[in-house]
C-alpha atoms as a PDB file:
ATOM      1  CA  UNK A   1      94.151 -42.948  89.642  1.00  0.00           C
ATOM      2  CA  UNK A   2      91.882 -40.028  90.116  1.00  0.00           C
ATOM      3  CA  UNK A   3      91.630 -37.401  87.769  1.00  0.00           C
ATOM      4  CA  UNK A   4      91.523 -33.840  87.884  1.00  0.00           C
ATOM      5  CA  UNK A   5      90.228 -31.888  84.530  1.00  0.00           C
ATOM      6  CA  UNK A   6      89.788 -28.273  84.051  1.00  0.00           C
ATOM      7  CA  UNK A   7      88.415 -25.562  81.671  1.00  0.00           C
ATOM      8  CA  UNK A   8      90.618 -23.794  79.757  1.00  0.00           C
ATOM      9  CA  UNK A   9      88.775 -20.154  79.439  1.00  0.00           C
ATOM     10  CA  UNK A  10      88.297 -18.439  82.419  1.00  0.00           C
ATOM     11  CA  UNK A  11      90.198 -20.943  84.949  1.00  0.00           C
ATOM     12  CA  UNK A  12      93.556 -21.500  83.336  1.00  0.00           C
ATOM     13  CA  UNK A  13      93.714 -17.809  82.135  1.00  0.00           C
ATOM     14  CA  UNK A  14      91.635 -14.589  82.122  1.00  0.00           C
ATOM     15  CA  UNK A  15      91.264 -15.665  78.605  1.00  0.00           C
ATOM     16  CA  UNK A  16      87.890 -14.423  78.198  1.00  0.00           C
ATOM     17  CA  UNK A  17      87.993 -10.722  78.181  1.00  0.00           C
ATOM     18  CA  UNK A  18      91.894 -10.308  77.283  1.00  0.00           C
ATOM     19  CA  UNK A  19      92.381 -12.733  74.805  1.00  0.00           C
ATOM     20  CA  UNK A  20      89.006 -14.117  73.029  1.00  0.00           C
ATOM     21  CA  UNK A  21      87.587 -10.722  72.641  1.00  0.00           C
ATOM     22  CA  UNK A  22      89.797  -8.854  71.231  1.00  0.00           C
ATOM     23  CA  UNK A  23      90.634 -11.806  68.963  1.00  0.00           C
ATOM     24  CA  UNK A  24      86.992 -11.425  67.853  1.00  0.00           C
ATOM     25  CA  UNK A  25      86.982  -8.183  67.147  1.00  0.00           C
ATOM     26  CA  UNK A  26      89.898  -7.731  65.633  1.00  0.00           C
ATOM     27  CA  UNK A  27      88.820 -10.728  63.106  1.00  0.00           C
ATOM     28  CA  UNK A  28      85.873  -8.151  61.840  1.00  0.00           C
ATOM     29  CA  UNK A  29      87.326  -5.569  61.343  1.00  0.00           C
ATOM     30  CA  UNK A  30      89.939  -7.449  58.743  1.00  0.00           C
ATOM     31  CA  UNK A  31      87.000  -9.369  57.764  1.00  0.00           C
ATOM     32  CA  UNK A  32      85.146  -6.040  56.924  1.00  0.00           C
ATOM     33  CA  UNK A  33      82.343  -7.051  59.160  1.00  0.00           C
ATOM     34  CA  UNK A  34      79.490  -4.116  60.048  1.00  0.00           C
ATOM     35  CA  UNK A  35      80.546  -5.059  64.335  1.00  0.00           C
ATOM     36  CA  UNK A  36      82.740  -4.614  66.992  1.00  0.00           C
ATOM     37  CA  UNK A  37      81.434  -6.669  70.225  1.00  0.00           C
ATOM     38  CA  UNK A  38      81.485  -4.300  73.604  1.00  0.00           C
ATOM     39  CA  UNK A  39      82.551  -5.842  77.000  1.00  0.00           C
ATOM     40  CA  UNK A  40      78.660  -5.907  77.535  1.00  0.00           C
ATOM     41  CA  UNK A  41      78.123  -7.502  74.173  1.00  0.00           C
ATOM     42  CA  UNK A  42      80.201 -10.028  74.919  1.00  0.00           C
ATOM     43  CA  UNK A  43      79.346 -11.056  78.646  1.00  0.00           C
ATOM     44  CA  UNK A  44      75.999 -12.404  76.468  1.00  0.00           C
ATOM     45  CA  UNK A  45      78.190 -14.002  73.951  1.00  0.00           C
ATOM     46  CA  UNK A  46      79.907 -16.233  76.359  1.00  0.00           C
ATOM     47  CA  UNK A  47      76.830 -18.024  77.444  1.00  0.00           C
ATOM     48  CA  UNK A  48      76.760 -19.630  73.993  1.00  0.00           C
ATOM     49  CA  UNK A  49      79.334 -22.721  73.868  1.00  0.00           C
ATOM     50  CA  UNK A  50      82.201 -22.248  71.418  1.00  0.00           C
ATOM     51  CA  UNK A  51      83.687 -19.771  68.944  1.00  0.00           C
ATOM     52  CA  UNK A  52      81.841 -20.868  65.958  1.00  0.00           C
ATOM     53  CA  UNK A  53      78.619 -20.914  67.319  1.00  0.00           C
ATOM     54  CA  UNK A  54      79.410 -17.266  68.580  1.00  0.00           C
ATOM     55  CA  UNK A  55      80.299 -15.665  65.511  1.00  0.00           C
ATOM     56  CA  UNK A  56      77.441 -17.712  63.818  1.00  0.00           C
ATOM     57  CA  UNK A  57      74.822 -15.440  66.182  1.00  0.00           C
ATOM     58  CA  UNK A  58      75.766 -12.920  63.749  1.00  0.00           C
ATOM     59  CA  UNK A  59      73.946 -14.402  61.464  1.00  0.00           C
ATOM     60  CA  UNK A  60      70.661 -12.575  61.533  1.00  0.00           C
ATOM     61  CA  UNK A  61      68.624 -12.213  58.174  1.00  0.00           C
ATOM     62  CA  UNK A  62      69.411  -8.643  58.920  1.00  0.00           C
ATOM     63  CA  UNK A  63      73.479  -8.958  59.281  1.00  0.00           C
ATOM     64  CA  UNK A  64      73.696 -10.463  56.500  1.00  0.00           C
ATOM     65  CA  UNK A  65      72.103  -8.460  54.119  1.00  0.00           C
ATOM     66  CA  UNK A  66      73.787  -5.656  55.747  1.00  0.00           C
ATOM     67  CA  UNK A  67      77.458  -7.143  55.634  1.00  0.00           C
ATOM     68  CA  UNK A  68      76.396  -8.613  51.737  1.00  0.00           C
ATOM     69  CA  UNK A  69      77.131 -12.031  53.009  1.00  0.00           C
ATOM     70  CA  UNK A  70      76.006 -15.440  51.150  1.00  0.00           C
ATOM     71  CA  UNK A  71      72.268 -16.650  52.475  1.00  0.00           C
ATOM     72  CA  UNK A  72      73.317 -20.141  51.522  1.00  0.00           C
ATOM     73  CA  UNK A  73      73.746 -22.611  54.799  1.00  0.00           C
ATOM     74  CA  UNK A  74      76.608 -24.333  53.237  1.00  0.00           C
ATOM     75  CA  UNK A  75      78.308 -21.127  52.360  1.00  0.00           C
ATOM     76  CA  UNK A  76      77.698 -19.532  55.817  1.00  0.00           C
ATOM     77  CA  UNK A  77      79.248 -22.418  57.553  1.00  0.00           C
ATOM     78  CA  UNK A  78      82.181 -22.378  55.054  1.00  0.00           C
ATOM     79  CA  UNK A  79      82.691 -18.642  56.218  1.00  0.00           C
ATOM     80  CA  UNK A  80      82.246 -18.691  59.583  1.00  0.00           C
ATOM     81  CA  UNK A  81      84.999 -21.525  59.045  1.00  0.00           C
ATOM     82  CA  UNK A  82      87.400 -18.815  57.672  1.00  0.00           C
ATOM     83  CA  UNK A  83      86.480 -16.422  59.963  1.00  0.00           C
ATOM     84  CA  UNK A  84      87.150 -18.540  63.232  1.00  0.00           C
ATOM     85  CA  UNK A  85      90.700 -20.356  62.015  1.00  0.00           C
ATOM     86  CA  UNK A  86      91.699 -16.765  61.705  1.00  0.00           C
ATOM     87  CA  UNK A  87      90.530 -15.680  64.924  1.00  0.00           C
ATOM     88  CA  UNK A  88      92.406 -18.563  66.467  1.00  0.00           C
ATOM     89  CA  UNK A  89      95.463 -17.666  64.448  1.00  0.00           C
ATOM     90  CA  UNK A  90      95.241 -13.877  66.629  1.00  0.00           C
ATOM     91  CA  UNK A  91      94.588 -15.647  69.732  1.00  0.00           C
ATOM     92  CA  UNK A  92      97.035 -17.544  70.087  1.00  0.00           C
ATOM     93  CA  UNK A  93      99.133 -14.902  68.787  1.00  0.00           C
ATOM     94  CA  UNK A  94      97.747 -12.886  72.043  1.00  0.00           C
ATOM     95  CA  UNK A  95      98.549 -16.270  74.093  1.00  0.00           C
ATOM     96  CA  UNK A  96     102.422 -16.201  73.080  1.00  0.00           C
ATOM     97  CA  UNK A  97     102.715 -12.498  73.862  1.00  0.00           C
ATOM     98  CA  UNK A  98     101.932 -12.824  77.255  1.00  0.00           C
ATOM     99  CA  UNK A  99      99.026 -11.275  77.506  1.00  0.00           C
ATOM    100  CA  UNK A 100      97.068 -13.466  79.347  1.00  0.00           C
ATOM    101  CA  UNK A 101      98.828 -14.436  82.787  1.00  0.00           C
ATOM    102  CA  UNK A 102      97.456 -17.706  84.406  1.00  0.00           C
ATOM    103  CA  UNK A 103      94.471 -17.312  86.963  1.00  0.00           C
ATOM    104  CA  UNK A 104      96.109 -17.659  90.455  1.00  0.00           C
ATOM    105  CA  UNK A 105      96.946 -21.116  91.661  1.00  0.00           C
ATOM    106  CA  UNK A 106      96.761 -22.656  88.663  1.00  0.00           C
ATOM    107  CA  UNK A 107     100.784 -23.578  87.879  1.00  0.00           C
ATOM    108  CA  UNK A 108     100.443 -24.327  91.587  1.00  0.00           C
ATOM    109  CA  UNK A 109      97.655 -27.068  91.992  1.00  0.00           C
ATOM    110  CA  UNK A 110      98.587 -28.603  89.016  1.00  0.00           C
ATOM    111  CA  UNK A 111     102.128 -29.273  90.124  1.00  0.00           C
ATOM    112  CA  UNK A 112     100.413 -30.137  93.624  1.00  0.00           C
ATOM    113  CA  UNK A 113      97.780 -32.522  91.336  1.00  0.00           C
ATOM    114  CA  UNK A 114     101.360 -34.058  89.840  1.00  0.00           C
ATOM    115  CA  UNK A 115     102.431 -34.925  93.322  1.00  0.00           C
ATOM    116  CA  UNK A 116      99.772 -36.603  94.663  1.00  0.00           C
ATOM    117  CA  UNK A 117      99.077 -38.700  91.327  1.00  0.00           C
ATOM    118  CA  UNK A 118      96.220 -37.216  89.515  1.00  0.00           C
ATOM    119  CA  UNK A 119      95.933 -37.781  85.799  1.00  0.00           C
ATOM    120  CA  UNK A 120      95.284 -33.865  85.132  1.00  0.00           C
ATOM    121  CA  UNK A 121      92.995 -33.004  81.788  1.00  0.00           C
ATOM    122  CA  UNK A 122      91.489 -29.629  80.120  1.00  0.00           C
ATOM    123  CA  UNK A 123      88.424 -29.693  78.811  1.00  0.00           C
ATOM    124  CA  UNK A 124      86.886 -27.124  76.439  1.00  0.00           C
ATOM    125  CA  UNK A 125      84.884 -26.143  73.631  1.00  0.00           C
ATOM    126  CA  UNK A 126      87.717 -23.784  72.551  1.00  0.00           C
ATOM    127  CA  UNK A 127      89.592 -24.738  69.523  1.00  0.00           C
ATOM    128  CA  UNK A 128      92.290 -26.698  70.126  1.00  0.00           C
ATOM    129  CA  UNK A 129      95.601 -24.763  69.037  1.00  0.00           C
ATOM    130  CA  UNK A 130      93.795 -22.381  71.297  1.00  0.00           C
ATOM    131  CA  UNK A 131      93.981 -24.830  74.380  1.00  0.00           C
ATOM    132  CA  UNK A 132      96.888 -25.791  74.051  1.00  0.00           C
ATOM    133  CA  UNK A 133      98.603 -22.381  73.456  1.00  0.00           C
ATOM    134  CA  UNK A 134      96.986 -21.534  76.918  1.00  0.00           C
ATOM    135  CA  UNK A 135      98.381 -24.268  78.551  1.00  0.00           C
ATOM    136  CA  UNK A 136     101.602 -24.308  77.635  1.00  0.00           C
ATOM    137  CA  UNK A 137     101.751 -20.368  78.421  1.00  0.00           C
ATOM    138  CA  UNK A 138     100.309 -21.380  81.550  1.00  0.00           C
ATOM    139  CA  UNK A 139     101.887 -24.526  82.867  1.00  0.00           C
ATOM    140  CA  UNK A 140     105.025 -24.309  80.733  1.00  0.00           C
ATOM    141  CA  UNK A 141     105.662 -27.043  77.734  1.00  0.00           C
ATOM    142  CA  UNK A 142     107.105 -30.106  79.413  1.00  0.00           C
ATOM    143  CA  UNK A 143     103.954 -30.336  82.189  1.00  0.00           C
ATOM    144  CA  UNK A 144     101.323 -29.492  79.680  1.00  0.00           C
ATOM    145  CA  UNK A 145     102.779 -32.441  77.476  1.00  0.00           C
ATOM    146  CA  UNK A 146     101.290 -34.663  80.504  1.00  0.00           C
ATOM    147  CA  UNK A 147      97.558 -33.042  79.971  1.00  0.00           C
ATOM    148  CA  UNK A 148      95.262 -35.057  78.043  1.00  0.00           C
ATOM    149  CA  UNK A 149      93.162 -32.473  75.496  1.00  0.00           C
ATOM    150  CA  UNK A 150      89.916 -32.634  74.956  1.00  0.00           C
ATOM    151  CA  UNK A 151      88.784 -29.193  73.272  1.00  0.00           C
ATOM    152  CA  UNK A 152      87.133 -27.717  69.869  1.00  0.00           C
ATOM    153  CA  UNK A 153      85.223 -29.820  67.583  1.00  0.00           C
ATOM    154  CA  UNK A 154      85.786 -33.239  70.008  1.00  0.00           C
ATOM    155  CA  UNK A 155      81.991 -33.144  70.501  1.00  0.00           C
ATOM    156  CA  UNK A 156      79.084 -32.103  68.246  1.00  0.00           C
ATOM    157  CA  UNK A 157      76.880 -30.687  71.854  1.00  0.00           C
ATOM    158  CA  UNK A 158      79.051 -28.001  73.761  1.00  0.00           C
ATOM    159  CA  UNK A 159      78.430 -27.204  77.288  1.00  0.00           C
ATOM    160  CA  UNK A 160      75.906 -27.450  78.678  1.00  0.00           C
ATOM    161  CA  UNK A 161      75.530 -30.829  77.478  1.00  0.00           C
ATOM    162  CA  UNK A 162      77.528 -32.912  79.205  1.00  0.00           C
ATOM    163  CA  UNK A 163      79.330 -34.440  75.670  1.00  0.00           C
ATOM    164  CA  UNK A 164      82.903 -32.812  76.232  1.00  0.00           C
ATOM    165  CA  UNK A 165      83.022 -34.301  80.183  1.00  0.00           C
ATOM    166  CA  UNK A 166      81.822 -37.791  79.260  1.00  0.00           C
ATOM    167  CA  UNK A 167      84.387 -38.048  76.406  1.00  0.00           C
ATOM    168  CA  UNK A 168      87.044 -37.311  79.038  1.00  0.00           C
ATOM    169  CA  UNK A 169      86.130 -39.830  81.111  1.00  0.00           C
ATOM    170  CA  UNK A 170      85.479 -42.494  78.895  1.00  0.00           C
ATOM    171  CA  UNK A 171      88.961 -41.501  77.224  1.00  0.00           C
ATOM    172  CA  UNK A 172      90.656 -41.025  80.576  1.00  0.00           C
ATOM    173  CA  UNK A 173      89.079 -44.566  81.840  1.00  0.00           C
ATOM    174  CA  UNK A 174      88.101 -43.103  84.864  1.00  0.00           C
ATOM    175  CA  UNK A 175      84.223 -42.852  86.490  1.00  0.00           C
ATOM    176  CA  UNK A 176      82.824 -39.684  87.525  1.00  0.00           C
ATOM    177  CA  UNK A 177      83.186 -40.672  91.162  1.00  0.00           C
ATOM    178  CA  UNK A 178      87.023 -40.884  90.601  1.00  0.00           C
ATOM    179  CA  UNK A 179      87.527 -36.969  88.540  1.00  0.00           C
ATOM    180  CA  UNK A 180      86.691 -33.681  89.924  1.00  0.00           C
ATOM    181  CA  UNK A 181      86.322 -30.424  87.645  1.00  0.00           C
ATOM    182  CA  UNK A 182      87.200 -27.012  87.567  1.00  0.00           C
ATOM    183  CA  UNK A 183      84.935 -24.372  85.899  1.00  0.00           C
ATOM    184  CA  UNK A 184      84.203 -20.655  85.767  1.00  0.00           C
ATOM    185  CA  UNK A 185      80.698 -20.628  84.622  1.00  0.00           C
ATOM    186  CA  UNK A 186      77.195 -22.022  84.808  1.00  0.00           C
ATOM    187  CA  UNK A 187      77.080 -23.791  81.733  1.00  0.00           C
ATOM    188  CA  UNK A 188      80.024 -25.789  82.508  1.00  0.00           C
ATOM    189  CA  UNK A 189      79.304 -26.093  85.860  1.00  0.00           C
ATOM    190  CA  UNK A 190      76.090 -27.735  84.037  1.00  0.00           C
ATOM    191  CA  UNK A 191      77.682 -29.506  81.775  1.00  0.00           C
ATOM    192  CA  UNK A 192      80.045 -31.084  84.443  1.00  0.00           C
ATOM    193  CA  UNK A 193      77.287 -32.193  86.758  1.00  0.00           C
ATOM    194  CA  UNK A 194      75.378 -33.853  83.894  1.00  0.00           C
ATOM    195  CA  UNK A 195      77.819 -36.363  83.402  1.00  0.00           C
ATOM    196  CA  UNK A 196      78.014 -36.580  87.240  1.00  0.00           C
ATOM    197  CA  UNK A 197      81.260 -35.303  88.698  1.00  0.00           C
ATOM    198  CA  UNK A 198      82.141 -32.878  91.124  1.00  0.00           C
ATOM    199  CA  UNK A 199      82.730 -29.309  90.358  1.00  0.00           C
ATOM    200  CA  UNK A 200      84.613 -26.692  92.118  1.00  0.00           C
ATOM    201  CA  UNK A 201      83.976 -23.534  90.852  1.00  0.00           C
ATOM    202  CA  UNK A 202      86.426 -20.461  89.977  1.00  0.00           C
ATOM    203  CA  UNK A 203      84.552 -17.502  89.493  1.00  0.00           C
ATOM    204  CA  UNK A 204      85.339 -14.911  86.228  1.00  0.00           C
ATOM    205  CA  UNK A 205      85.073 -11.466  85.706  1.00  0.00           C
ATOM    206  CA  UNK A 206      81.945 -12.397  83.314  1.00  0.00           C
ATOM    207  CA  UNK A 207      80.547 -15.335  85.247  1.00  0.00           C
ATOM    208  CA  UNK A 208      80.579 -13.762  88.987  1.00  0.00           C
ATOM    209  CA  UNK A 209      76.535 -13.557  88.962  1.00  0.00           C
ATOM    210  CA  UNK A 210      75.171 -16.773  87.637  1.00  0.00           C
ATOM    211  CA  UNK A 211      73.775 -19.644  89.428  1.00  0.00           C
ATOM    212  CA  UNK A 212      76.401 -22.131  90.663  1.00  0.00           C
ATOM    213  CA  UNK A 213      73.545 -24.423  92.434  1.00  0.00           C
ATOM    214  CA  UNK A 214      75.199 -27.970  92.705  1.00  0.00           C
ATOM    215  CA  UNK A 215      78.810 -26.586  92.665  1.00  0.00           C
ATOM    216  CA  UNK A 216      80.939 -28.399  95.568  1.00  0.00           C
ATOM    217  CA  UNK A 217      82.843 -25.067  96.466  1.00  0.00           C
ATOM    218  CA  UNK A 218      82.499 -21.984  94.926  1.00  0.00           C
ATOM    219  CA  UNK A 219      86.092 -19.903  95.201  1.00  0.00           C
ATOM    220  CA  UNK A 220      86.554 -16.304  94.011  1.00  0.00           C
ATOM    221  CA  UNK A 221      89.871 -18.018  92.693  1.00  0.00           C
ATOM    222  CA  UNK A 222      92.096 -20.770  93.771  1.00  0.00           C
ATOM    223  CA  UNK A 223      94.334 -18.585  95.530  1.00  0.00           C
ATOM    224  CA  UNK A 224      98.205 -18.448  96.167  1.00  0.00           C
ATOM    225  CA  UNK A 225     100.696 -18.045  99.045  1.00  0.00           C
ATOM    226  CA  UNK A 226     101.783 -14.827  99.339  1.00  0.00           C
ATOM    227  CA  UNK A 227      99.381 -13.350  96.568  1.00  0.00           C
ATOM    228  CA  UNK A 228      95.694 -13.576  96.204  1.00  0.00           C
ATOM    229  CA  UNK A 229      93.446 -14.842  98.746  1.00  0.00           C
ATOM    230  CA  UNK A 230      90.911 -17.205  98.049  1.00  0.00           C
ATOM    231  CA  UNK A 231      87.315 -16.155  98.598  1.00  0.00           C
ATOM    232  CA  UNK A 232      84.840 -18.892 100.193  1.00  0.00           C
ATOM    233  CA  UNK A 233      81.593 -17.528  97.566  1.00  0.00           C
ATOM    234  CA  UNK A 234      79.602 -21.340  98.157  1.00  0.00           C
ATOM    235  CA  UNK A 235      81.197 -24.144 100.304  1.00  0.00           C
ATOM    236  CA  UNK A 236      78.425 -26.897  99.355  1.00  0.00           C
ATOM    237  CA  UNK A 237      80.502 -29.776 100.488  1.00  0.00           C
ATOM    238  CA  UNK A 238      81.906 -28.458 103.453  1.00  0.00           C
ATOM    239  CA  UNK A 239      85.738 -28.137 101.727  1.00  0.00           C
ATOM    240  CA  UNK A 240      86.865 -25.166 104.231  1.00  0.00           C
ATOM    241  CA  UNK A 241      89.787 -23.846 102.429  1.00  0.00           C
ATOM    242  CA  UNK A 242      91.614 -21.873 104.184  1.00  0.00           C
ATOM    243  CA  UNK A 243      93.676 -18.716 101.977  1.00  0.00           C
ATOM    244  CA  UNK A 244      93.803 -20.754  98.940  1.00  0.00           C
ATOM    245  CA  UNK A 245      92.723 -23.750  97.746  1.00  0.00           C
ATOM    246  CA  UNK A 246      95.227 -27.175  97.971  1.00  0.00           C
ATOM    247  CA  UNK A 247      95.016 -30.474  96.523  1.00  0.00           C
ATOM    248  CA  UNK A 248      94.012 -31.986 100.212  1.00  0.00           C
ATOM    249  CA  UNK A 249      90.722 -29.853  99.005  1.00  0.00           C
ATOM    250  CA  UNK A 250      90.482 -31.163  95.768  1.00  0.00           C
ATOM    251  CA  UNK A 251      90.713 -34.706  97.983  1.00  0.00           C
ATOM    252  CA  UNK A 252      87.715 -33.369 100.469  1.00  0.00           C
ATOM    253  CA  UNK A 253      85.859 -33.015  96.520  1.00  0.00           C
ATOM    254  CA  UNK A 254      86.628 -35.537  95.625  1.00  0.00           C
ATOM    255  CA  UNK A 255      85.688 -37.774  98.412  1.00  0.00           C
ATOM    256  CA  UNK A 256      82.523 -36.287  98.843  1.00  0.00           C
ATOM    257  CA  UNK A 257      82.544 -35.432 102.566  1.00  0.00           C
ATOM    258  CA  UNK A 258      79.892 -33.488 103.791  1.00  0.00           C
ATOM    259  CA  UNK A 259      80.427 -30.309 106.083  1.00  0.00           C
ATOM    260  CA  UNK A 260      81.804 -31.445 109.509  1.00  0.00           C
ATOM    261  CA  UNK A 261      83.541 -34.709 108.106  1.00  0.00           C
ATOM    262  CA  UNK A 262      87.117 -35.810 107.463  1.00  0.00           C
ATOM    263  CA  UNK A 263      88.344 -33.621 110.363  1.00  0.00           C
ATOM    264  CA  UNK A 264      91.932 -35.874 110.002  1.00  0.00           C
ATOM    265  CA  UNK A 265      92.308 -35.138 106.582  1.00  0.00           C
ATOM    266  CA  UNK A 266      91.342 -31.748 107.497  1.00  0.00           C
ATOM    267  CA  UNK A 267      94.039 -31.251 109.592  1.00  0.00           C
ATOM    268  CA  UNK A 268      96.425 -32.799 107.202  1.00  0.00           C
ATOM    269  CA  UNK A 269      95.388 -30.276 104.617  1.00  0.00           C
ATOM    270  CA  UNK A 270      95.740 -27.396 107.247  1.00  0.00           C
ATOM    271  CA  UNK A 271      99.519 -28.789 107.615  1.00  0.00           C
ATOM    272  CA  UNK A 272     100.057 -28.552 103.959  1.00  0.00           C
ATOM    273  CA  UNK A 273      98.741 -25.305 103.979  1.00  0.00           C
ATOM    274  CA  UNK A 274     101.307 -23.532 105.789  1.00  0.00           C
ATOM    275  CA  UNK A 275     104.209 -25.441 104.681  1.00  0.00           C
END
């Protein structure tokens, strides 16, 4: 059974900007922290893997003095700790107010994924109450129940290494050859193609400009019918959506066929596409 496994921030939701940030923020200020990250600020904070290791690039000789916080290594971890459960306690608060609406064609190519008998997966180096507030919001409760999680603390390395992506597969019992991933952003595209499987890309409002080299297909989103239409940005394998992206393209990924091949199951997908 083929697998299909996606990140949570940035392709389930517009998580990034509308929920993470302001979670952030809002943790300094009750925190009493000297800093309040800007949209810019934080386009530079996303490159680094999870939410700990963000708030712990605070940690400058100079923040600390200036914020009167411990020097000690075991009492900076033990901090940035406190500071990130609550940060995840007002992000998921965010999540359950409906302020982040799923990314377009997500609640549809999953249930298309369920159809066609994909074992469907998130992987992320979110926390992960903070995954799986997301996907319920996103899917609804009784589909996300049939995700398997893989998220937080799972994995010592966060994207870009490839830790998070082989744990899924070893966990999922599937081979890279049989799972294709969604991402938003270089590092996971990185981390994804380290441990060998395909990756179709979803670009974010803070990833639009970085290198997706080695992406199969490189979409502006997934698309939906009678809403957004999907933009072709990179079409490595030769995928061809047409206004949004369907599951017979996550089979064209999957399958590896280069541009010009699989004109049947081309067609098929063309069918499907304006049922």
């Amino acid at each position: 059974m083929p697998a299909l496994i996606f990140d949570c921030d940035g392709v389930l939701a517009d998580t990034e900007r509308f929920g993470h940030l302001p979670a952030f923020n809002q943790t300094f200020r009750e925190f009493g922290l000297p800093v309040e990250w800007s949209d810019e600020d934080y386009a530079g904070k996303v490159l680094i893997g999870g939410g700990k290791e963000r708030m712990a690039s605070l940690l400058t000789a100079d923040f600390v003095s200036q914020a009167h916080l411990p020097t000690d290594a075991a009492a900076q971890l033990e901090l940035v700790a406190a500071w990130h459960r609550r940060k995840t306690e007002i992000y998921t608060g965010l999540v359950a107010s409906g302020a982040l609406p799923a990314r377009p064609g997500i609640p549809r190519i999953v249930n298309e994924a369920l159809a066609a008998g994909y074992t469907l997966a998130v992987a992320s180096t979110s926390a992960e109450a903070s995954v799986r507030a997301v996907l319920e919001h996103v899917v609804g409760r009784t589909v996300a129940q049939g995700f398997h999680v893989f998220a937080g603390d799972a994995v010592v390395a966060k994207k870009p290494a490839p830790d998070i992506y082989l744990l899924a597969l070893e966990q999922l019992d599937v081979t890279a050859g049989d799972a294709v991933v969604i991402e938003d952003s270089a590092n996971g595209l990185r981390a994804a193609l380290a441990a060998g499987i395909p990756t179709v890309v979803t670009v974010s409002g803070y990833t639009r400009g970085e290198d997706f080299a080695g992406a199969s297909l490189v979409v502006s989103s997934l698309g939906d019918p009678g809403g957004e239409v999907t933009s072709v940005l990179a079409d490595a394998a030769g995928v061809r959506p047409g206004a949004y992206v369907t599951i017979s393209d996550i089979d064209v990924v999957l399958a590896g066929a280069p541009s010009g091949a699989g004109e049947s199951d081309r067609a098929d997908g063309d069918e499907r596409k304006h049922l």
